[in-house]
Protein backbone atom coordinates (compact mmCIF):
# COMPACT_ATOMS: atom_id res chain seq x y z
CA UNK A 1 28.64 72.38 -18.37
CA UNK A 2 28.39 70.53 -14.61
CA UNK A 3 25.53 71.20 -12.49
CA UNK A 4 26.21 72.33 -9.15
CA UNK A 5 27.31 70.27 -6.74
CA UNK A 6 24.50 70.19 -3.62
CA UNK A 7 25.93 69.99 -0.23
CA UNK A 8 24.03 68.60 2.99
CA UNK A 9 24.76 68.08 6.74
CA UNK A 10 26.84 65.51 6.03
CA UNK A 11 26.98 64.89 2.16
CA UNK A 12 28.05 66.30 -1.48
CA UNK A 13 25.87 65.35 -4.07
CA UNK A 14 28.10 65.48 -6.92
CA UNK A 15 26.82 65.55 -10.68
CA UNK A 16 27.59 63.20 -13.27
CA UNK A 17 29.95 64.38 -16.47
CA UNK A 18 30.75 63.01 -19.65
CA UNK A 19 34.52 62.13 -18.66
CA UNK A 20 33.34 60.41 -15.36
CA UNK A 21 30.37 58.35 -16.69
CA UNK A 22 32.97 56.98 -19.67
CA UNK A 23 35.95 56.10 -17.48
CA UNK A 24 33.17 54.17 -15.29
CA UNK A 25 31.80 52.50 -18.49
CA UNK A 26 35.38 51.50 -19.65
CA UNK A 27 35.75 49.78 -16.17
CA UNK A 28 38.62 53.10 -15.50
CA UNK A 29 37.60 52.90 -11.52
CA UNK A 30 40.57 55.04 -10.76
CA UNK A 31 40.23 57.70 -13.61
CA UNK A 32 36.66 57.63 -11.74
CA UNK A 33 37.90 58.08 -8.25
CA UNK A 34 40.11 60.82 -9.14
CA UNK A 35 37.76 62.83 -11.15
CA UNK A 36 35.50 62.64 -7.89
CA UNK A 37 37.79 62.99 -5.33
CA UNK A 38 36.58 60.16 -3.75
CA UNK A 39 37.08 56.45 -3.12
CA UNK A 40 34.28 54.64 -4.84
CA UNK A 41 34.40 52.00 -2.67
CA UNK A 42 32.27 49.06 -3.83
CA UNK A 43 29.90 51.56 -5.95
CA UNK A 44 28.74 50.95 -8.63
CA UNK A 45 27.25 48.29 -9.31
CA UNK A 46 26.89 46.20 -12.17
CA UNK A 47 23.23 47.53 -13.04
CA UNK A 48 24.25 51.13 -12.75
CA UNK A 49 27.28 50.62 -15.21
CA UNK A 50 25.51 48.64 -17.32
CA UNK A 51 22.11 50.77 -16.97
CA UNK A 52 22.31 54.28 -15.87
CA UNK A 53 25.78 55.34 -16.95
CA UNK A 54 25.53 55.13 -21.27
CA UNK A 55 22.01 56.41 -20.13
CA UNK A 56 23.33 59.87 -18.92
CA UNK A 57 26.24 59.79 -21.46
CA UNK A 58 23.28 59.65 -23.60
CA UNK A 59 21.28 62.13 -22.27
CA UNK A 60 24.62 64.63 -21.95
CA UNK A 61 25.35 64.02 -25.71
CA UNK A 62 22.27 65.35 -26.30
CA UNK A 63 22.35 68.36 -24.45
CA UNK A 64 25.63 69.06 -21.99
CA UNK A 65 22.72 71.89 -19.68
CA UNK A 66 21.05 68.78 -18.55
CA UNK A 67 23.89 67.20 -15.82
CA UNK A 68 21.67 68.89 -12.75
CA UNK A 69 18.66 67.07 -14.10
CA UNK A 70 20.66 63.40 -14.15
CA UNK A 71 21.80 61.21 -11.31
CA UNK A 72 24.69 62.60 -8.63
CA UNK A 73 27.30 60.42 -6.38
CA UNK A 74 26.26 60.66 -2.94
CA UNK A 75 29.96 61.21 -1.06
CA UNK A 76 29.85 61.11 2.86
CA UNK A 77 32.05 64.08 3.95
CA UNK A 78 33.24 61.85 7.02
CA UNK A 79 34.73 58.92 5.01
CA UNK A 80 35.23 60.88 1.56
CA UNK A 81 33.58 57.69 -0.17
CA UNK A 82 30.38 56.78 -2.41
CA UNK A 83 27.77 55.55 -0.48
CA UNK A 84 25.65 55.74 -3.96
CA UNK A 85 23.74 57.98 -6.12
CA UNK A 86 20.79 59.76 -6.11
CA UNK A 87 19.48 62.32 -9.24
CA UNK A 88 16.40 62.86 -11.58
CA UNK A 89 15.62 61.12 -14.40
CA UNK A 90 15.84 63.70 -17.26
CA UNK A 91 14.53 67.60 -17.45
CA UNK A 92 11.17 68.61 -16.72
CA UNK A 93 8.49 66.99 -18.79
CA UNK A 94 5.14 68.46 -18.22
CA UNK A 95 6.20 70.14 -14.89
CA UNK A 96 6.70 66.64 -13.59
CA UNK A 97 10.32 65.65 -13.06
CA UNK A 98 11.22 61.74 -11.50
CA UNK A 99 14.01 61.10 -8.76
CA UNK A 100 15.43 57.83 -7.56
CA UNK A 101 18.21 56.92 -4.73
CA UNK A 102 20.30 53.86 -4.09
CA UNK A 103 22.69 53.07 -1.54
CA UNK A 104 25.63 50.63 -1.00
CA UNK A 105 24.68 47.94 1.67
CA UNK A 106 27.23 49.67 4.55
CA UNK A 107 25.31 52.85 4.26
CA UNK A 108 21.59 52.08 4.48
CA UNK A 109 20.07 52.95 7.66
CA UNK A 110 21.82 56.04 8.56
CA UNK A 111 19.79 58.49 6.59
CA UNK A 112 22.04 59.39 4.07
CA UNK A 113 19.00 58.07 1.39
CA UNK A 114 16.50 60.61 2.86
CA UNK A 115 19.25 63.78 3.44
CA UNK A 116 20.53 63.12 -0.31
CA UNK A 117 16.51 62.83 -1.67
CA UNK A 118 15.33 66.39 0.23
CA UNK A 119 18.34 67.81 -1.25
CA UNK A 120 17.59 66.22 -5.24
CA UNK A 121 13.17 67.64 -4.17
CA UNK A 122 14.72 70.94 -3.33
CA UNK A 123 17.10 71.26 -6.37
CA UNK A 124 14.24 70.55 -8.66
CA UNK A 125 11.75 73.05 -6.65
CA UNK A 126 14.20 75.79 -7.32
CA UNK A 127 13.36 75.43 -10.75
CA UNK A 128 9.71 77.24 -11.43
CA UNK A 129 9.17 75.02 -14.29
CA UNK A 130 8.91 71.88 -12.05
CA UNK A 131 5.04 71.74 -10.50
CA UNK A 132 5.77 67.87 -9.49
CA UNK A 133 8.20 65.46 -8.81
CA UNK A 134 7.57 61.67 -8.66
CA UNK A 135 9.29 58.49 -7.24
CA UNK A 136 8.41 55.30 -8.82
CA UNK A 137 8.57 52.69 -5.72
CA UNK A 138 7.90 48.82 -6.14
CA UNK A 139 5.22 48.00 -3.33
CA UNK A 140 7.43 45.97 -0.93
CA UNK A 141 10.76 48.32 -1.01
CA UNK A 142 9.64 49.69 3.09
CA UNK A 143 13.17 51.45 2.84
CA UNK A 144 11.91 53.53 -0.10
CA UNK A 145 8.88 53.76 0.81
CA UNK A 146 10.21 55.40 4.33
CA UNK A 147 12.24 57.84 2.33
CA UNK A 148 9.44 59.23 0.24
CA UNK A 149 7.46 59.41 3.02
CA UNK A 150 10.12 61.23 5.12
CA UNK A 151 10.66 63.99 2.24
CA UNK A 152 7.45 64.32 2.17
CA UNK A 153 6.08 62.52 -0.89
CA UNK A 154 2.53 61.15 -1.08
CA UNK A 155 1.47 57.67 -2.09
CA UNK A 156 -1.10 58.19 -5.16
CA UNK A 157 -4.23 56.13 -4.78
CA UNK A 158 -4.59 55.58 -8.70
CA UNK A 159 -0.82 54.77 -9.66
CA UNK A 160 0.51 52.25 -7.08
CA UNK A 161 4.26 52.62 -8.34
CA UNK A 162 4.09 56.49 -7.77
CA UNK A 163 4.80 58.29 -5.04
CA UNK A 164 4.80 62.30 -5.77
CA UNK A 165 4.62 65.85 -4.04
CA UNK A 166 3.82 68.71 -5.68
CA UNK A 167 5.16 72.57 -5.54
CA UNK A 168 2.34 73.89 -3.32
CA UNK A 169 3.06 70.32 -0.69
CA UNK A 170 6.45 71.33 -0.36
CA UNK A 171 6.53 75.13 0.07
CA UNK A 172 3.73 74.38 3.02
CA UNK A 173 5.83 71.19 4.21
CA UNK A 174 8.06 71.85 7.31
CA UNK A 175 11.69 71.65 7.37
């Protein structure tokens, strides 16, 4: 079963399936684009074929609920192309659920990383089970950084890779 796909101002974050995460793995870009419905551009990369896609064919072979809990496309509307992806890493463990974003070079600097995240921190919040969600940031990404800090996530003093906000942040947090 697919998750949801989350819409914003200006973008659908559409979830990963089995049949889209193999034709990407098997280099089928236009098997890809067509299960989408969008041009995929220069997206992905490398990394995220050789990374991120076997893990969420993984993590769907394991249990098909769990596609809202993986990583989405993020397609701009406007252009009907991939600017990136965006997701969580996996269901809730502990109440505490991680999210990550990457764009394509052309699309950086236009928001599209913060509209996509606040939509991802919302999907999980929806979810009563999630108390937390984290961001693991390297120390000099500033574009990152300005994300989590724009959705509202908090720098923790202890754990210099995390950046979090927690259920009771973000129902008090204005929109």
């Amino acid at each position: 079963m697919v998750a949801e796909t989350l819409h914003t101002a200006r973008l659908d974050l559409v979830p990963f399936d089995l049949d889209f995460c193999r034709a990407l793995v098997a280099c089928d870009r236009e098997a890809a684009s067509d299960w989408l419905g969008a041009d995929l551009g220069m997206w992905p990369g490398n990394d995220e074929v050789e990374g991120l896609f076997p893990m969420v064919i993984r993590a769907l072979r394991e249990d098909s609920s769990a596609s809202g809990w993986l990583a989405r496309a993020i397609v701009v509307r406007l252009y009907g192309t991939v600017a990136g992806s965006t997701g969580l890493f996996g269901l809730p463990v502990g109440g505490r659920v991680e999210i990550g974003w990457g764009l394509e070079r052309p699309y950086r600097g236009q928001g599209y990383a913060r509209e996509a995240a606040a939509a991802v921190v919302a999907y999980a919040f929806r979810h009563r089970e999630v108390r937390e969600v984290i961001a693991r940031i390297e120390p000099g990404n500033a574009p990152s950084i300005a994300v989590a800090e724009a959705i509202g996530l908090h720098h923790s003093a202890d754990q210099p890779l995390i950046w979090a906000i927690t259920r009771e942040q973000f129902e008090v947090r204005p929109r």
